[in-house]
N, C-alpha and C. Protein backbone atom coordinates (compact mmCIF):
# COMPACT_ATOMS: atom_id res chain seq x y z
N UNK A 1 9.42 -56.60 6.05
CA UNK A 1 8.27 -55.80 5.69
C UNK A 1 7.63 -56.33 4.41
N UNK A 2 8.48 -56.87 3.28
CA UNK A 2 7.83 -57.24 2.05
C UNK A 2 6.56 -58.71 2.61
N UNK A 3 7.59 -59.04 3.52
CA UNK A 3 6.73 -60.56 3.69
C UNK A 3 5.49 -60.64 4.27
N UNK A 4 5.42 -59.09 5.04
CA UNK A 4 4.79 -58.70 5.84
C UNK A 4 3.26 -57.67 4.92
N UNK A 5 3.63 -57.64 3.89
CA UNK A 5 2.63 -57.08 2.85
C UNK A 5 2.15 -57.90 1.93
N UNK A 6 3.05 -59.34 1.98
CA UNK A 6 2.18 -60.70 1.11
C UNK A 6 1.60 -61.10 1.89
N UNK A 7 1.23 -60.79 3.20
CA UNK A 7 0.60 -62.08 4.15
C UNK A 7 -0.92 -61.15 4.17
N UNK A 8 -0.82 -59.78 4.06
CA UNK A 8 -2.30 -59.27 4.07
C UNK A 8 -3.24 -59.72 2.79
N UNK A 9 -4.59 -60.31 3.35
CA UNK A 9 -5.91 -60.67 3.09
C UNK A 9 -6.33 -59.32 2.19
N UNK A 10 -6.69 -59.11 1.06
CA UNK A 10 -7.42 -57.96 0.04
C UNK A 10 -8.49 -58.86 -0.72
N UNK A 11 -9.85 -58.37 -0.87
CA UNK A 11 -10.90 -58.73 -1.24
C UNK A 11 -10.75 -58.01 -2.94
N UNK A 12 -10.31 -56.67 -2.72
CA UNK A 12 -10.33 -56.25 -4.31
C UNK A 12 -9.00 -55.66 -4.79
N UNK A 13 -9.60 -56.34 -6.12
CA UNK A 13 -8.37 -56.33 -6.85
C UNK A 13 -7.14 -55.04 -6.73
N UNK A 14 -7.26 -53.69 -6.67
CA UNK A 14 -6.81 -52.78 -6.74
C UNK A 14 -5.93 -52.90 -5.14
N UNK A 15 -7.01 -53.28 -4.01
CA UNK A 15 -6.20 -53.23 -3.32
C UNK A 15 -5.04 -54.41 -3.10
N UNK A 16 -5.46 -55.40 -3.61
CA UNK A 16 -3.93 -56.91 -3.78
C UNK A 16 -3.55 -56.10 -4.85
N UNK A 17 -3.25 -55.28 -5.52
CA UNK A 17 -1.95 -54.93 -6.30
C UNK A 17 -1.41 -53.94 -5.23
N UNK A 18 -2.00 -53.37 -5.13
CA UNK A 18 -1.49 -52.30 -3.97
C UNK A 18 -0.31 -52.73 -2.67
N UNK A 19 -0.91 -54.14 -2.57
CA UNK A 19 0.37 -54.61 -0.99
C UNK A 19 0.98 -55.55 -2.16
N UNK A 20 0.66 -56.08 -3.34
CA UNK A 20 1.62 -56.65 -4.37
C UNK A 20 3.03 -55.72 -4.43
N UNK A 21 2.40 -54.45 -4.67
CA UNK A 21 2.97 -53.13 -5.21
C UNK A 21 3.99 -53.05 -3.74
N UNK A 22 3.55 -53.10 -2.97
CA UNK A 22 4.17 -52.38 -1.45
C UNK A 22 5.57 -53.55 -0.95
N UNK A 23 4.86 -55.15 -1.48
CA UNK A 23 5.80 -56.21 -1.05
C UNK A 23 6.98 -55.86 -1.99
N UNK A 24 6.95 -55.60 -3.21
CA UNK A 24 8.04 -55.65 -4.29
C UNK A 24 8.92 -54.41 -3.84
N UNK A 25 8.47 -53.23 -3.74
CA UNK A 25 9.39 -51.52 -3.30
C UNK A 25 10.12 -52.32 -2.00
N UNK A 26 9.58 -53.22 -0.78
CA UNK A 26 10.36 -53.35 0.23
C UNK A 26 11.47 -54.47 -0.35
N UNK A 27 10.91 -55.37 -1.06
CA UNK A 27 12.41 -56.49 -1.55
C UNK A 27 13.35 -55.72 -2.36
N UNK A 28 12.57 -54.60 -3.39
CA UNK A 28 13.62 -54.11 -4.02
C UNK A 28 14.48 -53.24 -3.27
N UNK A 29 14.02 -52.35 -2.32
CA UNK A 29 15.14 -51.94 -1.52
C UNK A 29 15.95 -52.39 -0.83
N UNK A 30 15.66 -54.01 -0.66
CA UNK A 30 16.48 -54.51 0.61
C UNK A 30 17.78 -55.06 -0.57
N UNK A 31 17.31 -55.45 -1.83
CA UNK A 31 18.35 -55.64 -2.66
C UNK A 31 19.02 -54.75 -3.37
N UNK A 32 18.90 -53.87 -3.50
CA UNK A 32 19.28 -52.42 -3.53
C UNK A 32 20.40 -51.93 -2.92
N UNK A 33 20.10 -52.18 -1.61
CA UNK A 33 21.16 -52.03 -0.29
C UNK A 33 22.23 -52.52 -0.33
N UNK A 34 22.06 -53.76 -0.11
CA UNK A 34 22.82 -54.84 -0.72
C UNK A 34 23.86 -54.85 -1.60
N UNK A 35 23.12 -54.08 -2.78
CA UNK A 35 24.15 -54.11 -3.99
C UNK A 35 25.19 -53.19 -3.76
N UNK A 36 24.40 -51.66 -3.44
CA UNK A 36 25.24 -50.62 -2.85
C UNK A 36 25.96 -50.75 -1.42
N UNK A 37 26.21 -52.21 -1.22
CA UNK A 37 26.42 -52.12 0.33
C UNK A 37 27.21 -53.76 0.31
N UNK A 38 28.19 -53.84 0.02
CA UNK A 38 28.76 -55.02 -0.39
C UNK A 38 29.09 -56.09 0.73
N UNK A 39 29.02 -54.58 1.83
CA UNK A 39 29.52 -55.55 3.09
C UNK A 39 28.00 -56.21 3.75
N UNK A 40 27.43 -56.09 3.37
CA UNK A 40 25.95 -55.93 3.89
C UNK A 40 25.60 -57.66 3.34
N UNK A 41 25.65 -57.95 1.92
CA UNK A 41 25.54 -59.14 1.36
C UNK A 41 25.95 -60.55 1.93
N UNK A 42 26.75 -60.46 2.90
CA UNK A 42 27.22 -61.44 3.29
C UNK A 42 26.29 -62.40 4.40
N UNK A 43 25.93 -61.07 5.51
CA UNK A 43 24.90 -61.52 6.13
C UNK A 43 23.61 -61.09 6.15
N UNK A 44 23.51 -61.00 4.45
CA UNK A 44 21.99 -61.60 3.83
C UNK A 44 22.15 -62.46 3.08
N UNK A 45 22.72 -63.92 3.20
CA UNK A 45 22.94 -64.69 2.55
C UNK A 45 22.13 -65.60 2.02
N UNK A 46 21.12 -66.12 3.15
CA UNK A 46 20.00 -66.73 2.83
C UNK A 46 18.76 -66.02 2.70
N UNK A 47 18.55 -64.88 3.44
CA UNK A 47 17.51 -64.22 2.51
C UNK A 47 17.74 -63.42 1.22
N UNK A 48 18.78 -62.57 0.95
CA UNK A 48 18.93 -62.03 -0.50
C UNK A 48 18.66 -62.75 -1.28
N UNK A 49 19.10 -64.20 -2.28
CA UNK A 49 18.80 -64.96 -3.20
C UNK A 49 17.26 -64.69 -2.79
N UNK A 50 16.48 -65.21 -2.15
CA UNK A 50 14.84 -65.50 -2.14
C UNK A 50 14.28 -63.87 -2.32
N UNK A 51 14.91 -62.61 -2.06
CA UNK A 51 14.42 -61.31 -2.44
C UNK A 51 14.73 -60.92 -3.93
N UNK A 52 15.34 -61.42 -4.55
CA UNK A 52 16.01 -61.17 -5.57
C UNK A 52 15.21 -62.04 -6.54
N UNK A 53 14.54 -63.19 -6.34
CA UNK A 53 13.67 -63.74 -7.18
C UNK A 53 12.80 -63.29 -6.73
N UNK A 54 11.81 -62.91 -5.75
CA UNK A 54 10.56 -62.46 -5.41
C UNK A 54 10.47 -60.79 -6.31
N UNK A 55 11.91 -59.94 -6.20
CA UNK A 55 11.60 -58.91 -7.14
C UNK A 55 11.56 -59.62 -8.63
N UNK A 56 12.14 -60.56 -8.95
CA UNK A 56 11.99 -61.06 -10.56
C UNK A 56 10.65 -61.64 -10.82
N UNK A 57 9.87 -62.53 -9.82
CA UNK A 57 8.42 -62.96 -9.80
C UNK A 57 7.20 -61.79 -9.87
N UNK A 58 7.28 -60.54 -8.61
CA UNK A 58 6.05 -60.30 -8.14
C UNK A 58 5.30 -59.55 -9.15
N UNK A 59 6.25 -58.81 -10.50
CA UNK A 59 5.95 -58.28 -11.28
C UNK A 59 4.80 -58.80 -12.39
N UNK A 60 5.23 -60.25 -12.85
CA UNK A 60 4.24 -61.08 -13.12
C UNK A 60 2.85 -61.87 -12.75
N UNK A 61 2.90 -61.83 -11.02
CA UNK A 61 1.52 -61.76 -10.21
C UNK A 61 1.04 -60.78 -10.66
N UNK A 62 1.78 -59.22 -10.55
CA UNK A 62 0.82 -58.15 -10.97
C UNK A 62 0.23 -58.32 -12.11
N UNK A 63 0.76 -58.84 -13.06
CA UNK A 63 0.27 -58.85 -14.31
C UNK A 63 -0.91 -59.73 -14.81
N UNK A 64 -0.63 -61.37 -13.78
CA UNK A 64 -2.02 -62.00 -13.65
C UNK A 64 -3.09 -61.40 -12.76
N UNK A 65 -2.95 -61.06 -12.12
CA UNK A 65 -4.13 -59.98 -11.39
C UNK A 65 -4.98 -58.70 -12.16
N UNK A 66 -4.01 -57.81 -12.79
CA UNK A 66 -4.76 -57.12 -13.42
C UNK A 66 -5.21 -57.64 -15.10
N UNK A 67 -5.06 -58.95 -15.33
CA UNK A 67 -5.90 -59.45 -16.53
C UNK A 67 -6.78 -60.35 -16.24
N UNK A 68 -7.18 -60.45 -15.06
CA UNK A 68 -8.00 -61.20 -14.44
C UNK A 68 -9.92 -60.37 -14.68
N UNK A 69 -9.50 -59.22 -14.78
CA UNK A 69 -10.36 -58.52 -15.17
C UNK A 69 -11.52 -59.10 -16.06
């Protein structure tokens, strides 16, 4: 679902923070899970690492976006 909210097209700004906003809540929950879910980690092996930096990145897109202003 996160990957699935970076791939949507937004013309204004408010709304690309908005599926910015929507991609990050779905990675952070899937790592979330994860953490609380130990057995779960194993076979998210190759996607967890890449969700786990995308929650450490997307925060900073937001931040170039709304100073773009």
């Amino acid at each position: 679902m996160g990957r699935l909210w970076s791939k949507k097209i937004s013309m204004a700004q408010e709304e690309k923070l908005e599926d910015i906003k929507n991609t990050l809540e779905n990675y952070k929950f899937l790592v979330d899970y994860c953490d609380r879910n130990a057995d779960c980690a194993p076979l998210m092996s190759l996607e967890l690492p890449v969700c786990r930096e995308m929650v450490d990145l997307l925060p900073y897109k937001m931040q170039r976006i709304r100073n773009q202003v």
